[in-house]
Protein backbone atom coordinates (compact mmCIF):
# COMPACT_ATOMS: atom_id res chain seq x y z
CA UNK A 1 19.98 3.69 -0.44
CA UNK A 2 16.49 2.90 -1.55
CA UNK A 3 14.10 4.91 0.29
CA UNK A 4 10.20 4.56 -0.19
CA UNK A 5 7.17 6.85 0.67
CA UNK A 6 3.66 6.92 0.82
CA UNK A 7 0.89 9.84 0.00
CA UNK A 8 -2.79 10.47 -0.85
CA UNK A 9 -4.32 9.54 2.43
CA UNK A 10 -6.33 11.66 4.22
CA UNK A 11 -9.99 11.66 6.29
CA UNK A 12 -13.06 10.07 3.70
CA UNK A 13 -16.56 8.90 4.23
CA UNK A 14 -17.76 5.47 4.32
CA UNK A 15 -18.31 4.12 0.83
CA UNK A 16 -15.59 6.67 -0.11
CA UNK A 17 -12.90 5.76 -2.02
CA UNK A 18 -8.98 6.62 -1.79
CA UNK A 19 -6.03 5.94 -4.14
CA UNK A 20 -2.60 5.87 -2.29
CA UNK A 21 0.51 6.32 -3.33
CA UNK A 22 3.91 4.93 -2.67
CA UNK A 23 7.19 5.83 -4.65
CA UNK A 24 10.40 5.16 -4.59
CA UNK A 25 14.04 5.66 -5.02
CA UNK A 26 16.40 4.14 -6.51
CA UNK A 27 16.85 2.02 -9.63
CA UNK A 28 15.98 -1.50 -8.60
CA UNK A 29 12.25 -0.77 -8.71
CA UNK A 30 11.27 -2.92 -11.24
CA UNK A 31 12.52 -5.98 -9.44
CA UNK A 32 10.63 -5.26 -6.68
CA UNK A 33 8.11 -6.68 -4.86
CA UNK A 34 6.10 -3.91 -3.68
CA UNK A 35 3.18 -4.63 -0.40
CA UNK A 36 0.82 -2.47 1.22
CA UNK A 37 0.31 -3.10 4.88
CA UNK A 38 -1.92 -1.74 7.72
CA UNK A 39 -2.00 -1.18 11.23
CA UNK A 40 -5.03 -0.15 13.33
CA UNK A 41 -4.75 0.93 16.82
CA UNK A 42 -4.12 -2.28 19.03
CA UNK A 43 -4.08 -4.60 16.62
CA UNK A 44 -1.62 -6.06 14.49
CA UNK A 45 0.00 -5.02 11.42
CA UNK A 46 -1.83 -7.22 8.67
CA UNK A 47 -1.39 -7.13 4.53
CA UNK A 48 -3.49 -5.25 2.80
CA UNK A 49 -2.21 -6.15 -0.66
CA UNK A 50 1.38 -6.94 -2.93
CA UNK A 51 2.59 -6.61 -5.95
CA UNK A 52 5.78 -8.56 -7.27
CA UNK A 53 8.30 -7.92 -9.99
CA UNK A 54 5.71 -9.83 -13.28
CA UNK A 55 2.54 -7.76 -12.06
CA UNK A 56 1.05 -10.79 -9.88
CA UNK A 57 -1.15 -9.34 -7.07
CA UNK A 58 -1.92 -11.17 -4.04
CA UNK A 59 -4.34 -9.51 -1.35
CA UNK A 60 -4.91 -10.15 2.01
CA UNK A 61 -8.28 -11.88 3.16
CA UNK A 62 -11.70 -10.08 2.45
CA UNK A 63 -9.84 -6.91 0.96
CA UNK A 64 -10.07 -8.46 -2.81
CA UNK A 65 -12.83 -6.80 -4.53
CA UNK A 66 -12.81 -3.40 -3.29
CA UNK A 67 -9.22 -3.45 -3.11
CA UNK A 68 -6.86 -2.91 -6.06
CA UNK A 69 -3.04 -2.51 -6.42
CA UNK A 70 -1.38 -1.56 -9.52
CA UNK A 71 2.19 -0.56 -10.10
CA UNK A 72 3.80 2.04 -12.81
CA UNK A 73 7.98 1.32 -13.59
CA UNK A 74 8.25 4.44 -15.43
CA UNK A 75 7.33 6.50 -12.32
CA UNK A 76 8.59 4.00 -9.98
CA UNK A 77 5.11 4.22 -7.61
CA UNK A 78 2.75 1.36 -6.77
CA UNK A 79 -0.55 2.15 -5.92
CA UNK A 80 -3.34 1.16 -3.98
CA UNK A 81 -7.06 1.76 -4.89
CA UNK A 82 -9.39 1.84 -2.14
CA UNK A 83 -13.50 1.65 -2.99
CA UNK A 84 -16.22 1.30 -1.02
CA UNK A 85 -13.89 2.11 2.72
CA UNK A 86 -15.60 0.80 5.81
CA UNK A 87 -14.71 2.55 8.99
CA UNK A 88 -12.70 -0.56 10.11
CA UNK A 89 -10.67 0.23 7.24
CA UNK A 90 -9.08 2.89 9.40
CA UNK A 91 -5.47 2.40 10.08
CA UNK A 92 -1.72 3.47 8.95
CA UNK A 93 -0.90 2.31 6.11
CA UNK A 94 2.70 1.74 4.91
CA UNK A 95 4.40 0.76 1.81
CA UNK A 96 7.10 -2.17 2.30
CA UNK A 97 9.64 -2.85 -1.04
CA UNK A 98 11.66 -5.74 -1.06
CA UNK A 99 14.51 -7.49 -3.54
CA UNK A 100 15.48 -10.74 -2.91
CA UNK A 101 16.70 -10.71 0.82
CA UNK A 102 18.93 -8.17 0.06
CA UNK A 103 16.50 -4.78 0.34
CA UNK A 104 13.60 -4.83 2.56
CA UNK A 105 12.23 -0.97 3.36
CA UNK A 106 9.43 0.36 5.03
CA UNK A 107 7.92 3.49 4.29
CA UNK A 108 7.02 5.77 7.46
CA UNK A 109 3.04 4.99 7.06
CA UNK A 110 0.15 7.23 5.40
CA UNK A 111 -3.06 7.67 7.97
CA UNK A 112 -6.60 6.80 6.20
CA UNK A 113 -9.56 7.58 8.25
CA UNK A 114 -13.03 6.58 7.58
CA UNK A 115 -15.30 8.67 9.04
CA UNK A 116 -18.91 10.60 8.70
């Protein structure tokens, strides 16, 4: 059973920057479309960024730009570079893999906190 999960957040200043992590199990990795989402408190979960199978990276609205995602097959891990974090940027994040319709997984979340 393919199984994902998600490190490196953690508590940073504003203009800070943060590089998470999410790896998985499993051998179907490569054909995976790999997505970053977040939810803040109250509001809905929203995409922060995905990655499919040939590299192509989509990312959600304003989040381009200081945002970057960037997957590695040998160590079965995307990840997700954060620059210039705003305090609204404060939310769970989670790590969602999918194959086809066949595999969709959800990591259980990383916390990033952006905060003086």
């Amino acid at each position: 059973q393919v199984q994902v999960v998600e490190s490196g957040g953690g508590l940073v200043q504003p203009g800070g920057s943060l590089r998470l992590s999410c790896t998985a199990s499993g051998s179907i990795f490569g054909a995976a479309t790999v997505g970053w989402y977040r939810q803040a408190p109250e509001k809905q979960r929203e995409l922060v960024a995905v990655i499919n199978s040939g590299d192509f990276a989509n990312y959600g609205d304003t989040l381009k730009g200081r945002f970057t995602i960037s997957r590695d097959n040998d160590k079965n891990t995307v990840y997700l570079q954060m620059n210039s974090l705003k305090p609204e940027d404060t939310a769970v994040y989670y790590c969602n893999l999918r194959v086809g319709t066949d595999v969709d997984v959800w990591g259980q979340g990383t916390l990033v906190t952006v905060s003086s």
